[in-house]
Protein backbone atom coordinates (compact mmCIF):
# COMPACT_ATOMS: atom_id res chain seq x y z
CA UNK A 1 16.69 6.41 2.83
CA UNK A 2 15.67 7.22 -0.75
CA UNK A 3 16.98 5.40 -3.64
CA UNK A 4 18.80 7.98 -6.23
CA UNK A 5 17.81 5.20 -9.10
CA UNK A 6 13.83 5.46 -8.17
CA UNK A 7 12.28 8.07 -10.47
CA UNK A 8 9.01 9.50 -8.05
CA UNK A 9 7.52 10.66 -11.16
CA UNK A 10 6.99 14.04 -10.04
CA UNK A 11 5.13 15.95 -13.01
CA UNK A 12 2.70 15.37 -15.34
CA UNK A 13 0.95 12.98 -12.24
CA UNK A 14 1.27 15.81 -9.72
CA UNK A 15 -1.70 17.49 -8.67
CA UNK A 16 -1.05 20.96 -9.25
CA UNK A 17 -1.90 22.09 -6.03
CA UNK A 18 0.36 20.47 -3.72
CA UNK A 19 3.36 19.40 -6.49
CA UNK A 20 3.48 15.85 -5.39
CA UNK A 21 2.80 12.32 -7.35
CA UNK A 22 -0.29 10.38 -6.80
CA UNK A 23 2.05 8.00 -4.49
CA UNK A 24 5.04 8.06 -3.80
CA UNK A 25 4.00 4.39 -3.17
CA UNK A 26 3.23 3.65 -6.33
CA UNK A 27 6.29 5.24 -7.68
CA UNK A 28 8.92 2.96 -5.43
CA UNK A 29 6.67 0.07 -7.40
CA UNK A 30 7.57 1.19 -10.69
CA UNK A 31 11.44 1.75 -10.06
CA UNK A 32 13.39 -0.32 -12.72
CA UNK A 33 13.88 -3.94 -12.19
CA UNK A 34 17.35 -5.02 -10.30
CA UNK A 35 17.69 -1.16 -8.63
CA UNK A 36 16.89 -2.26 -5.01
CA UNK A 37 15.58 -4.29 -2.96
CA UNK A 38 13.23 -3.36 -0.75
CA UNK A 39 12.50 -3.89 2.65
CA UNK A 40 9.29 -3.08 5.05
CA UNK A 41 11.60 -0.33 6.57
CA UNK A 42 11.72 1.23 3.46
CA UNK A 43 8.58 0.90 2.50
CA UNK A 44 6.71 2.13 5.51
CA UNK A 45 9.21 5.20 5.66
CA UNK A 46 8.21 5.97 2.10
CA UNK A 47 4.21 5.86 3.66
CA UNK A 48 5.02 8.00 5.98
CA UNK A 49 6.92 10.61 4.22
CA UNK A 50 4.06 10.39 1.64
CA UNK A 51 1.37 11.13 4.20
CA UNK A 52 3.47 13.73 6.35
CA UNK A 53 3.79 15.56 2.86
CA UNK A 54 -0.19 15.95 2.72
CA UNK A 55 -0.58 18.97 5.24
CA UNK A 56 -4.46 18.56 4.64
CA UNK A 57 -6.87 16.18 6.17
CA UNK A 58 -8.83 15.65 3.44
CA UNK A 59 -5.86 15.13 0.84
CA UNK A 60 -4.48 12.16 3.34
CA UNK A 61 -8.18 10.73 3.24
CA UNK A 62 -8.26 11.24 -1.22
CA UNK A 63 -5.03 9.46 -0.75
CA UNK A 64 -6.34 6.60 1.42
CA UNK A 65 -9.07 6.17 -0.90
CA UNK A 66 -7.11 5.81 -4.01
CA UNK A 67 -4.97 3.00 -2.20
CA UNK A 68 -8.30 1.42 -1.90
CA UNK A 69 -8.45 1.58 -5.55
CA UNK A 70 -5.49 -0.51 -5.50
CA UNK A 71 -6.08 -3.44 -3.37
CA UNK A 72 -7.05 -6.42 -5.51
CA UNK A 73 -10.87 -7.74 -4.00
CA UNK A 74 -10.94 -10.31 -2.09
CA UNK A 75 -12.60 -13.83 -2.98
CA UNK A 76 -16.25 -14.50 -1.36
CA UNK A 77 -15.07 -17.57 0.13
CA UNK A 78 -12.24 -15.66 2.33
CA UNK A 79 -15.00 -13.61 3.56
CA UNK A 80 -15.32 -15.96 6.90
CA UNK A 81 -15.51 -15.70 10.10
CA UNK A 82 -11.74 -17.09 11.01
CA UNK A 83 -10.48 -14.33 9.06
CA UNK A 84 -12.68 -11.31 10.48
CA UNK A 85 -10.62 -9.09 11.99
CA UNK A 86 -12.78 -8.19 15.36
CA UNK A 87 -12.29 -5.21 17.77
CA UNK A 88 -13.51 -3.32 14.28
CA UNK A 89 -16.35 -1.29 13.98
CA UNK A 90 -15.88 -1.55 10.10
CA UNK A 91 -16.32 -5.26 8.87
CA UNK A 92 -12.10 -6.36 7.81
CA UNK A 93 -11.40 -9.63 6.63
CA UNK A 94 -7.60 -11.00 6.48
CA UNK A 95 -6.71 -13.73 5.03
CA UNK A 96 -2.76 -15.03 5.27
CA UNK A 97 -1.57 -17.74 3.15
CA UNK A 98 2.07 -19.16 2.23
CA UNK A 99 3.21 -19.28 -0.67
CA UNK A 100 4.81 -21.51 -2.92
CA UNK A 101 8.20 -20.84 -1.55
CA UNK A 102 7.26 -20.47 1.96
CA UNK A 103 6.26 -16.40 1.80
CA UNK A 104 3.43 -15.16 3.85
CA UNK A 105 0.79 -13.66 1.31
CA UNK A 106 -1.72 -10.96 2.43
CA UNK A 107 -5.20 -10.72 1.17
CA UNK A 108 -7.77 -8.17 3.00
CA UNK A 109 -10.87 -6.27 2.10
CA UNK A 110 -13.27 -4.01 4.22
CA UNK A 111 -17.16 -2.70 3.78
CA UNK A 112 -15.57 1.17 4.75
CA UNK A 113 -13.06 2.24 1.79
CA UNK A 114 -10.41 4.29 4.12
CA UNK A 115 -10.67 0.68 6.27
CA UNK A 116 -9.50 -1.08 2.61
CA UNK A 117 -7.37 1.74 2.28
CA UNK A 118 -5.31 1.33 5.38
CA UNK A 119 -5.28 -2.56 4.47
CA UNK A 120 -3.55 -1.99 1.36
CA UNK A 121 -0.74 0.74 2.86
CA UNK A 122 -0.22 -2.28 5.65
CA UNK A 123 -0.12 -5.05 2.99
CA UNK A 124 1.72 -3.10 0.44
CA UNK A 125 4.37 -2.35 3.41
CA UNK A 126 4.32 -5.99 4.85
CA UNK A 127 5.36 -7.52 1.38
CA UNK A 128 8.76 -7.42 0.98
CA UNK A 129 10.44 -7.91 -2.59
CA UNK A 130 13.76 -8.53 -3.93
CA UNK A 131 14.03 -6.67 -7.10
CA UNK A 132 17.11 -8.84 -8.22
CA UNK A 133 15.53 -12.23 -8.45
């Protein structure tokens, strides 16, 4: 469920089209520090209410692409084959490391740019934060 304290920035980002922020992703990122914690449940069901909010094909691709734009690139030296993910017919990489403190920490990149974008929705969803610490 929504969080009352998360502002989605609805305005001056909105395209004036459809009346809806560039992500309501990116929003739930920029709530204030110590409002919530988050959790891959709510994350993902803030994806999909994002996505089932674009009624258009193409908008849902525009919006894959500009989560591209957000993953950070991925180091040459991750780009091996033990991290390939195969069964694609796009070229993945995934690279999974711990942390410090034990966390699992996602890297990925792609040659296809709605491949990266997908990446980033499934890393962005997979990391899970506590806002209070």
């Amino acid at each position: 469920m929504h969080d009352p304290s998360i502002n989605l920035n609805f305005g001056s980002r909105s395209n004036p089209k459809h009346d809806f922020p560039v992500s309501f992703a990116t929003a739930f990122a920029e709530a204030p520090l110590g409002t919530t914690t988050t959790t891959s449940a709510d994350k993902l069901h803030l994806l999909v209410s994002e996505f089932r909010f674009l009624t258009e094909p193409i908008d849902r691709v525009k919006r894959l692409l500009s989560y591209a734009t957000a993953l950070a690139p991925l180091e040459d030296s991750a780009r091996v084959p033990a991290n390939r993910v195969t069964g694609c017919t796009t070229q993945v990489w995934l690279e999974i490391k711990k942390d410090e403190l034990g966390r699992m920490r996602f890297k990925a990149d792609s040659d296809s740019e709605i491949s990266k974008g997908f990446c980033s929705c499934l890393i962005w969803t997979s990391t899970v934060l506590n806002r209070r610490k």
